[in-house]
Protein backbone atom coordinates (compact mmCIF):
# COMPACT_ATOMS: atom_id res chain seq x y z
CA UNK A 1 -113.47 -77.71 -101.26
CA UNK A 2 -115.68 -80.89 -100.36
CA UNK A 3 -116.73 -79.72 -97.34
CA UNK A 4 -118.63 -76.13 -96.40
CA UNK A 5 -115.72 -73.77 -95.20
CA UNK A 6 -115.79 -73.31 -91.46
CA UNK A 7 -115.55 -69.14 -91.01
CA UNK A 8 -115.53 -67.50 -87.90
CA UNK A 9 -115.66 -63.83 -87.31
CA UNK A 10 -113.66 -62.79 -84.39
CA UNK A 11 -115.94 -60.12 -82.57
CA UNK A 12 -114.20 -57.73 -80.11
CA UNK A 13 -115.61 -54.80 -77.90
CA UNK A 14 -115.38 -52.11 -80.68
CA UNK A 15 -118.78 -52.20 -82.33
CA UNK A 16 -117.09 -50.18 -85.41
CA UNK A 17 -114.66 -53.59 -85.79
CA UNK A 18 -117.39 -56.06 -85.61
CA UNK A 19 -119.72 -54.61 -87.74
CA UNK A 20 -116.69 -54.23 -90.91
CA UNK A 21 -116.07 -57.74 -90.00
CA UNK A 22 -119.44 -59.06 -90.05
CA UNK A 23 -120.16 -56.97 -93.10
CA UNK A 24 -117.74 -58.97 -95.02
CA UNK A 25 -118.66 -62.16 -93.74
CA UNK A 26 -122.31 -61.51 -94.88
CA UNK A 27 -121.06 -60.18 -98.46
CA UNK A 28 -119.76 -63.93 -98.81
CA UNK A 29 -123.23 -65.30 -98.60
CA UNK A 30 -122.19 -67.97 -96.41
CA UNK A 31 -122.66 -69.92 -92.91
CA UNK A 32 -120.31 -67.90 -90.58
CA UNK A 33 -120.00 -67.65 -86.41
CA UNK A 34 -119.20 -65.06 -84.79
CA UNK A 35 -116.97 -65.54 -81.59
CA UNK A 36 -116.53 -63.08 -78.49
CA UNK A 37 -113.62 -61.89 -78.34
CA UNK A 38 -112.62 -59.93 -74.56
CA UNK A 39 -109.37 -58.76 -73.83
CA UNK A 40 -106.97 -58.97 -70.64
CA UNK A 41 -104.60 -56.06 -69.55
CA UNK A 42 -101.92 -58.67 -71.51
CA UNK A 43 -103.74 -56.88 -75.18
CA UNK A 44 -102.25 -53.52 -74.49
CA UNK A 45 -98.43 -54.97 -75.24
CA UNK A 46 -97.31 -54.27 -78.55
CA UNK A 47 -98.48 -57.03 -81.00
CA UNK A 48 -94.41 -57.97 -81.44
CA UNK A 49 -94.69 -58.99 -77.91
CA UNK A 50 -97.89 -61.32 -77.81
CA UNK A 51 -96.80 -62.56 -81.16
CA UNK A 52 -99.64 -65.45 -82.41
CA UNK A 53 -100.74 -65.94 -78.80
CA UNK A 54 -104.20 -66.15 -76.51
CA UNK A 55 -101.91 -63.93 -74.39
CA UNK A 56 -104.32 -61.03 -74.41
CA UNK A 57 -107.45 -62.92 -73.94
CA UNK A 58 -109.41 -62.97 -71.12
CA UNK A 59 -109.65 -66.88 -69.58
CA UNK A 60 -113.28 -67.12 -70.33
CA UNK A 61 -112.45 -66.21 -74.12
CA UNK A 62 -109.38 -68.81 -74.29
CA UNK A 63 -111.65 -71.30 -72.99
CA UNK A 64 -114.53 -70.71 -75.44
CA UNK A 65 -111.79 -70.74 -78.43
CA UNK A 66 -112.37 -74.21 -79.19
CA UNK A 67 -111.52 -76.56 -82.15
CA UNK A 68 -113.10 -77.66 -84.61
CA UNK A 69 -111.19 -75.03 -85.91
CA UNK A 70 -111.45 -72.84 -88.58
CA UNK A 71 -110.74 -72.37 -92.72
CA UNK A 72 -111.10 -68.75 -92.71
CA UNK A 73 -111.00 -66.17 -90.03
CA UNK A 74 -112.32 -62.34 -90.59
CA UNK A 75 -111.68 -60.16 -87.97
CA UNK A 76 -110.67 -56.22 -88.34
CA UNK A 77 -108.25 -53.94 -85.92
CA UNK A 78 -105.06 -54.58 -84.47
CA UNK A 79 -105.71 -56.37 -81.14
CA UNK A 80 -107.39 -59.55 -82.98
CA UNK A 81 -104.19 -60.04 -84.90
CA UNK A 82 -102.57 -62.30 -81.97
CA UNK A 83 -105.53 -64.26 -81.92
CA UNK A 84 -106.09 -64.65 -85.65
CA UNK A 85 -102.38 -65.68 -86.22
CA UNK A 86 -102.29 -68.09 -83.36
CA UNK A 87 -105.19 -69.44 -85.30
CA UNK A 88 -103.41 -70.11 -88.09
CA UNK A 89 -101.28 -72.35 -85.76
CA UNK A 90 -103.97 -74.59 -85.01
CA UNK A 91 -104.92 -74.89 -88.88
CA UNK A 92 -101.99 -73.81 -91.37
CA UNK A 93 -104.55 -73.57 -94.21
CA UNK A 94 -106.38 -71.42 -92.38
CA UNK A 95 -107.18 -68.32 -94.70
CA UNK A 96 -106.65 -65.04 -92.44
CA UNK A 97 -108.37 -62.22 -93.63
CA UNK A 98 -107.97 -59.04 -91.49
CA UNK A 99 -109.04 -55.58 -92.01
CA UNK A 100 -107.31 -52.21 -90.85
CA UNK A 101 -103.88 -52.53 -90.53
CA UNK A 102 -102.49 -54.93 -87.87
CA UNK A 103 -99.39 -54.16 -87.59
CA UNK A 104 -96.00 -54.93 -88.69
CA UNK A 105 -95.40 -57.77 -86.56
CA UNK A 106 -96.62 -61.25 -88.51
CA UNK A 107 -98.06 -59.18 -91.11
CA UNK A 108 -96.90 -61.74 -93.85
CA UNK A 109 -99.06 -64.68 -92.36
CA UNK A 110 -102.06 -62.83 -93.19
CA UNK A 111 -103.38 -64.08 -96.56
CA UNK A 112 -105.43 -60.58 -96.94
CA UNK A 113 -105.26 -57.11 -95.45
CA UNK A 114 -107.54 -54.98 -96.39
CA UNK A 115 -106.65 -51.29 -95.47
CA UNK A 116 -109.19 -47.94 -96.33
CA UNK A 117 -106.83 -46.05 -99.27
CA UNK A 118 -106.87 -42.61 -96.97
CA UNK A 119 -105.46 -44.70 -93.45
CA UNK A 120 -101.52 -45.37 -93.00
CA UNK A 121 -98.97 -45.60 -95.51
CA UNK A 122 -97.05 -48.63 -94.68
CA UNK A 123 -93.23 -48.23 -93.87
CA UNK A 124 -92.28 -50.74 -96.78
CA UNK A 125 -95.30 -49.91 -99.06
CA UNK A 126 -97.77 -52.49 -99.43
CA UNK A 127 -97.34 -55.95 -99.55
CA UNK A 128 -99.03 -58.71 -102.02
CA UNK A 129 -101.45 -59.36 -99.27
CA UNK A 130 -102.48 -55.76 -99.00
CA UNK A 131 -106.03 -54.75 -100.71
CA UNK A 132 -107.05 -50.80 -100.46
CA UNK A 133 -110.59 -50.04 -100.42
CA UNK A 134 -112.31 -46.56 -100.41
CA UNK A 135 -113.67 -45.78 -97.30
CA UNK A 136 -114.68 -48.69 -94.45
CA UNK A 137 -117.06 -51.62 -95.13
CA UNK A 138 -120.19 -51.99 -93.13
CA UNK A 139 -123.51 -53.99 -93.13
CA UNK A 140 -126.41 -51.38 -94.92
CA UNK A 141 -126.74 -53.28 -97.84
CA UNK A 142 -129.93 -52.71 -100.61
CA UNK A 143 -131.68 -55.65 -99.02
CA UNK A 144 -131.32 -54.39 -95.71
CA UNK A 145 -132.34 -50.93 -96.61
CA UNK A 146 -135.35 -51.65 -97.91
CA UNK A 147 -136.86 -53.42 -95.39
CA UNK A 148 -135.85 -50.92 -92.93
CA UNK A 149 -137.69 -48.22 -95.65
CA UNK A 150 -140.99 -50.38 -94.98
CA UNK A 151 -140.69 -50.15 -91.13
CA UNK A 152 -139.91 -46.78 -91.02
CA UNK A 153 -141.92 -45.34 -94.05
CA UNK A 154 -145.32 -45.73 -91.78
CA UNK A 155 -144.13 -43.70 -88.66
CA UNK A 156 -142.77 -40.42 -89.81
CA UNK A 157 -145.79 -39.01 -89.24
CA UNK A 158 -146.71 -37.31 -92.26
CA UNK A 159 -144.54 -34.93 -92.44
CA UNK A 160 -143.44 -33.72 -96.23
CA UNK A 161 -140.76 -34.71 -98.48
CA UNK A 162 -138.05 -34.30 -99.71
CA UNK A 163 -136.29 -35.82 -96.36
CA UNK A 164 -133.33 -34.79 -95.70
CA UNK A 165 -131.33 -37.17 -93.04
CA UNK A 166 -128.30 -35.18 -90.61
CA UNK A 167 -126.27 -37.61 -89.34
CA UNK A 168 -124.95 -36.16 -86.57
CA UNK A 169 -121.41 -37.54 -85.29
CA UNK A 170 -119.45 -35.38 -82.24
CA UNK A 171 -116.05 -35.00 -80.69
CA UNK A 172 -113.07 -37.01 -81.33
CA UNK A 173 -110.19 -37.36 -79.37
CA UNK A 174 -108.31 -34.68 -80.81
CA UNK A 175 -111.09 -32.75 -82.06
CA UNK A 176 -114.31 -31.39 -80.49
CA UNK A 177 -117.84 -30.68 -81.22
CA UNK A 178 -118.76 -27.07 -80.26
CA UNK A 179 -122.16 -25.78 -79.87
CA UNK A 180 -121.65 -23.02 -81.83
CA UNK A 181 -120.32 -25.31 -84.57
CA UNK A 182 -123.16 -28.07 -83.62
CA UNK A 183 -126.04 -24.97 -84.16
CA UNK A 184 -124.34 -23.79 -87.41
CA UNK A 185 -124.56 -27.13 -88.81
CA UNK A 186 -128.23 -27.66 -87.53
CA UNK A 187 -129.21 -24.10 -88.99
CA UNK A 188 -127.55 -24.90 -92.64
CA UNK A 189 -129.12 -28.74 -92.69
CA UNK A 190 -132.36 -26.71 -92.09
CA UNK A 191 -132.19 -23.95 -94.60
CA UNK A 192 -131.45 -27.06 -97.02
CA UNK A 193 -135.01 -28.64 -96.07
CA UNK A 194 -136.56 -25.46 -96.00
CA UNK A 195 -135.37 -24.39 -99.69
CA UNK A 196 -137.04 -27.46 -100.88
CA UNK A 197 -140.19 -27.33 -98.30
CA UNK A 198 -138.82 -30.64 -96.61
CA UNK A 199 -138.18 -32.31 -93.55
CA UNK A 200 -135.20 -33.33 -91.46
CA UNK A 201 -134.29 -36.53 -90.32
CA UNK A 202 -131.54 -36.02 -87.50
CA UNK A 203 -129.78 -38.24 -85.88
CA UNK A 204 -127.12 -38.32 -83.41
CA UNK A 205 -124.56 -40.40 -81.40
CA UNK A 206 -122.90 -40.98 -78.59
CA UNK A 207 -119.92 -38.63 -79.13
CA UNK A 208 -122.52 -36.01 -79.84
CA UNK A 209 -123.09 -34.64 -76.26
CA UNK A 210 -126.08 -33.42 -74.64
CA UNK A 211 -125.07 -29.63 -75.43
CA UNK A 212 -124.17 -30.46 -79.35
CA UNK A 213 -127.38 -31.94 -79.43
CA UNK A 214 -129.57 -29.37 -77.97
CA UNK A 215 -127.80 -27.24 -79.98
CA UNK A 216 -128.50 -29.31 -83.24
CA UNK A 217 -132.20 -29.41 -82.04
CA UNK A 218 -132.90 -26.03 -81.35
CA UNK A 219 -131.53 -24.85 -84.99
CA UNK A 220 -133.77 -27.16 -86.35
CA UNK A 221 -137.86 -26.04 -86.26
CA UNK A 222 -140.07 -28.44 -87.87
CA UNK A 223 -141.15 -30.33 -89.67
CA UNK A 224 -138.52 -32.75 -88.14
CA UNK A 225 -138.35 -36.13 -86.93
CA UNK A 226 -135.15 -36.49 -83.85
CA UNK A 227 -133.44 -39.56 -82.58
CA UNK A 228 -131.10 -38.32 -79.81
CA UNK A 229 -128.41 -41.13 -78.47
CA UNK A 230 -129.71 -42.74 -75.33
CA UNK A 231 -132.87 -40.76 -74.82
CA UNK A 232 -134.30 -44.29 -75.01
CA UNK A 233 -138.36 -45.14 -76.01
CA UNK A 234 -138.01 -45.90 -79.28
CA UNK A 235 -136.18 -48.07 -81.66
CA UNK A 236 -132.67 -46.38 -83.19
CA UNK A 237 -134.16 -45.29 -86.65
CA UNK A 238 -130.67 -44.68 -88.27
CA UNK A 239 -130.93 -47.53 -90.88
CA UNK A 240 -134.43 -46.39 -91.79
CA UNK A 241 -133.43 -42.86 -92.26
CA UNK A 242 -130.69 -43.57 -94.36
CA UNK A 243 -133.14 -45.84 -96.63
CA UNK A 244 -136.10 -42.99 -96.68
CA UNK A 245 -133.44 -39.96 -97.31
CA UNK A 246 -133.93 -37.67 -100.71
CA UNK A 247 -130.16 -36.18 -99.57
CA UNK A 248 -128.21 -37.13 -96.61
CA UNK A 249 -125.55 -34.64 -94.64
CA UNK A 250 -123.26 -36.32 -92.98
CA UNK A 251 -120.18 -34.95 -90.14
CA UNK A 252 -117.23 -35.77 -91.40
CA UNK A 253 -115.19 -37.14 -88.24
CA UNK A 254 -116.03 -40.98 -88.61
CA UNK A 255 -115.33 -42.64 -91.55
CA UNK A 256 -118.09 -45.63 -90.84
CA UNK A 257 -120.73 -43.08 -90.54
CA UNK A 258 -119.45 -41.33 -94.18
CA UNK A 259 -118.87 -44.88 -95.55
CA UNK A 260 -122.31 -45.83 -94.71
CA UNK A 261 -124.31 -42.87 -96.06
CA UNK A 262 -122.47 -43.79 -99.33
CA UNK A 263 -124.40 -46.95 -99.24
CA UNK A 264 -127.40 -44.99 -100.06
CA UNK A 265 -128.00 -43.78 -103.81
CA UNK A 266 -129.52 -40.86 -102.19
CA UNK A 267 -127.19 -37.16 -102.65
CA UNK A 268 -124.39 -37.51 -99.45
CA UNK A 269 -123.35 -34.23 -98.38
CA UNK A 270 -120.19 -34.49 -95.82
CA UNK A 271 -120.00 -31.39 -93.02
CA UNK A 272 -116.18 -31.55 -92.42
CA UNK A 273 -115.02 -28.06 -90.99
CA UNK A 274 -111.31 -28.01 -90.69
CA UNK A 275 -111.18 -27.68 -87.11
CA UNK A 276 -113.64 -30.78 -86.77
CA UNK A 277 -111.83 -33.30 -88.62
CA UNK A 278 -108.40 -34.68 -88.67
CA UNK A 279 -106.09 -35.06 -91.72
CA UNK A 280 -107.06 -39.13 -92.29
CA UNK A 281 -110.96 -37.79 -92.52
CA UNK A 282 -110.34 -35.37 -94.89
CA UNK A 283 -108.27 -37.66 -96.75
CA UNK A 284 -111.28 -40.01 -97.24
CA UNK A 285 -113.86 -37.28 -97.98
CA UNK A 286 -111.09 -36.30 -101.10
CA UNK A 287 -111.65 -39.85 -102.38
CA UNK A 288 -115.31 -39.76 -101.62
CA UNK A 289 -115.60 -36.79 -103.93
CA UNK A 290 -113.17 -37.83 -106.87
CA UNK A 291 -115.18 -41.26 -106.75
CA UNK A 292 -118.47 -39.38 -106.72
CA UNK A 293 -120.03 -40.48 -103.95
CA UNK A 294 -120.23 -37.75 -101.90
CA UNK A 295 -120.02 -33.67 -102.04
CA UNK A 296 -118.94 -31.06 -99.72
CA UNK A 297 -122.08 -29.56 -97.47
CA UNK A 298 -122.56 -26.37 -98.67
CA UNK A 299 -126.41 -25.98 -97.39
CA UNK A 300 -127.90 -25.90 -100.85
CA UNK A 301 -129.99 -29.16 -102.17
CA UNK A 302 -129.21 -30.69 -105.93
CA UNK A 303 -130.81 -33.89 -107.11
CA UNK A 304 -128.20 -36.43 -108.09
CA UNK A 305 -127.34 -39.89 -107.12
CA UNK A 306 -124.50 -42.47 -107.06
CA UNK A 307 -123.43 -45.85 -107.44
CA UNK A 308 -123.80 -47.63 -103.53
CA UNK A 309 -120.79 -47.67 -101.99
CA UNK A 310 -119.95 -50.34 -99.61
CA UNK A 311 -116.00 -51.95 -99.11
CA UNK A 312 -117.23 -55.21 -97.68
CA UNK A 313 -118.23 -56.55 -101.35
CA UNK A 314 -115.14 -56.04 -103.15
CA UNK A 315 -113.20 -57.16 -100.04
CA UNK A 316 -115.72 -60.49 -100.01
CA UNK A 317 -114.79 -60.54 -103.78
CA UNK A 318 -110.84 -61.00 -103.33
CA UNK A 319 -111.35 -63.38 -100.74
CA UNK A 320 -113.10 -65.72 -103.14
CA UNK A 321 -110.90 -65.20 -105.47
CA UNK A 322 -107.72 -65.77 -103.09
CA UNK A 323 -109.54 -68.93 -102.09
CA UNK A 324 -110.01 -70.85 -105.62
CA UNK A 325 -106.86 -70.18 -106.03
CA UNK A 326 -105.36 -72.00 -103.65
């Protein structure tokens, strides 16, 4: 093409959907916006229904969804699909890239779907357009994990190596996060560190819940360094413990968190008791471990390492391809 491509990222509420979207975008290495994306009571209809509409946007969206429009739209989850396709209306070269599965409905104008190998099985297998990836893509890329490594490398305090980063996740819809299961995973994550006389870096989030994490806390003595989700005064450390970790233990019941402590060379260890995680997780931790990026937590320490894992390249790479192409 003569002129630069014109790609917008289509950013919803769901902070897991923009960040795999903007991942990709960034593993292109080129100019991209991002545009706000808010949704009416209209988004909740099944996608057959809107069909390539604005139909579930809310009016200040539609009216900020201006031309000059776009030559390739990234967006991921199934309520951007309307949007994305209607798109395509506006500009029928328009190259649609979407990730997770949107749905049957218009799935053939979609020049690229790119669905995790352990989600949904389609009804009519995969199409052309459909690319499998393991696990989700994200944004912790080398680059950004070393400059998070400089910040963070000056306030741990002292405290010794080996670090060893817990990732703490929580309850899912279907599945909760027990104290009793919350202390038995702080107690193992310590005996790890204190095998090897190290630290731990723990983490958690906002599914965690005040009791998991009090839990997690009290199992741990120190040496430790603790981020708890919105206890507030002081930046979110999670990208610069990933990038300081010797071994990293992740729970097993989101597949961004899992994908993203792949990103690290560092040993990943994935906590995934059965009655924690549904069948999709422990589909991806299978494929984690066949690929080699991760093991199963067991509590002991080895020192190993692995390729960086992260989706967004290799779906980045197919769109470039896709696109010369043409």
């Amino acid at each position: 093409m003569n002129q630069p491509l014109r790609i917008w990222v289509l950013a919803d509420d769901r902070a897991g959907n923009v960040a795999q979207a903007v991942g990709v975008a960034e593993a292109l290495g080129l100019p991209f916006e991002t545009k706000d994306v808010r949704y009416s009571p209209v988004a909740r209809l099944p996608n057959a229904v809107q069909g390539a509409s604005r139909l579930g946007l809310t009016p200040e969206t539609r009216m900020a969804i201006t031309p000059p429009w776009p030559d390739l739209v990234i967006a991921a989850g199934r309520r951007t699909a309307p949007l994305a396709r209607w798109l395509k209306r506006q500009n029928a070269r328009a190259f649609l890239a979407q990730i997770m599965n949107p749905g049957r409905a218009g799935a053939d104008e979609f020049d690229l779907i790119a669905i995790p190998a352990h989600d949904c099985k389609l009804p009519d297998g995969d199409a052309p357009n459909v690319m499998r990836t393991i696990g989700a893509p994200h944004r912790v890329t080398p680059s950004r994990l070393a400059m998070a490594g400089e910040v963070w490398s000056s306030r741990l305090g002292g405290i010794p190596r080996p670090f060893i980063a817990v990732i703490a996740g929580g309850a899912t819809n279907r599945r909760p996060f027990p104290t009793a299961l919350a202390a038995d995973f702080g107690r193992q994550a310590a005996r790890m560190a204190a095998e090897v006389k190290g630290s731990v870096l723990l983490t958690t989030s906002r599914r965690t819940g005040a009791d998991a994490e009090q839990a997690l806390v009290s199992a741990i003595p120190e040496p430790r360094r603790t981020f708890l989700w919105g206890g507030g005064g002081s930046d979110n450390p999670y990208m610069g413990f990933l990038a300081l970790a010797d071994a990293i233990v992740v729970t097993g019941d989101s597949v961004s968190m899992c994908s993203e402590a792949c990103a690290s060379p560092a040993p990943v260890y994935i906590f995934a008791p059965n009655d924690m995680v549904s069948p999709k997780h422990a589909r991806l931790h299978a494929a984690l471990y066949e690929g080699g990026f991760a093991r199963p937590f067991t509590g002991r320490y080895d020192d190993w390492t692995h390729p960086p894992l992260n989706a967004a390249h290799d779906i980045a790479r197919v769109i470039e391809t896709k696109l010369k192409a043409r």
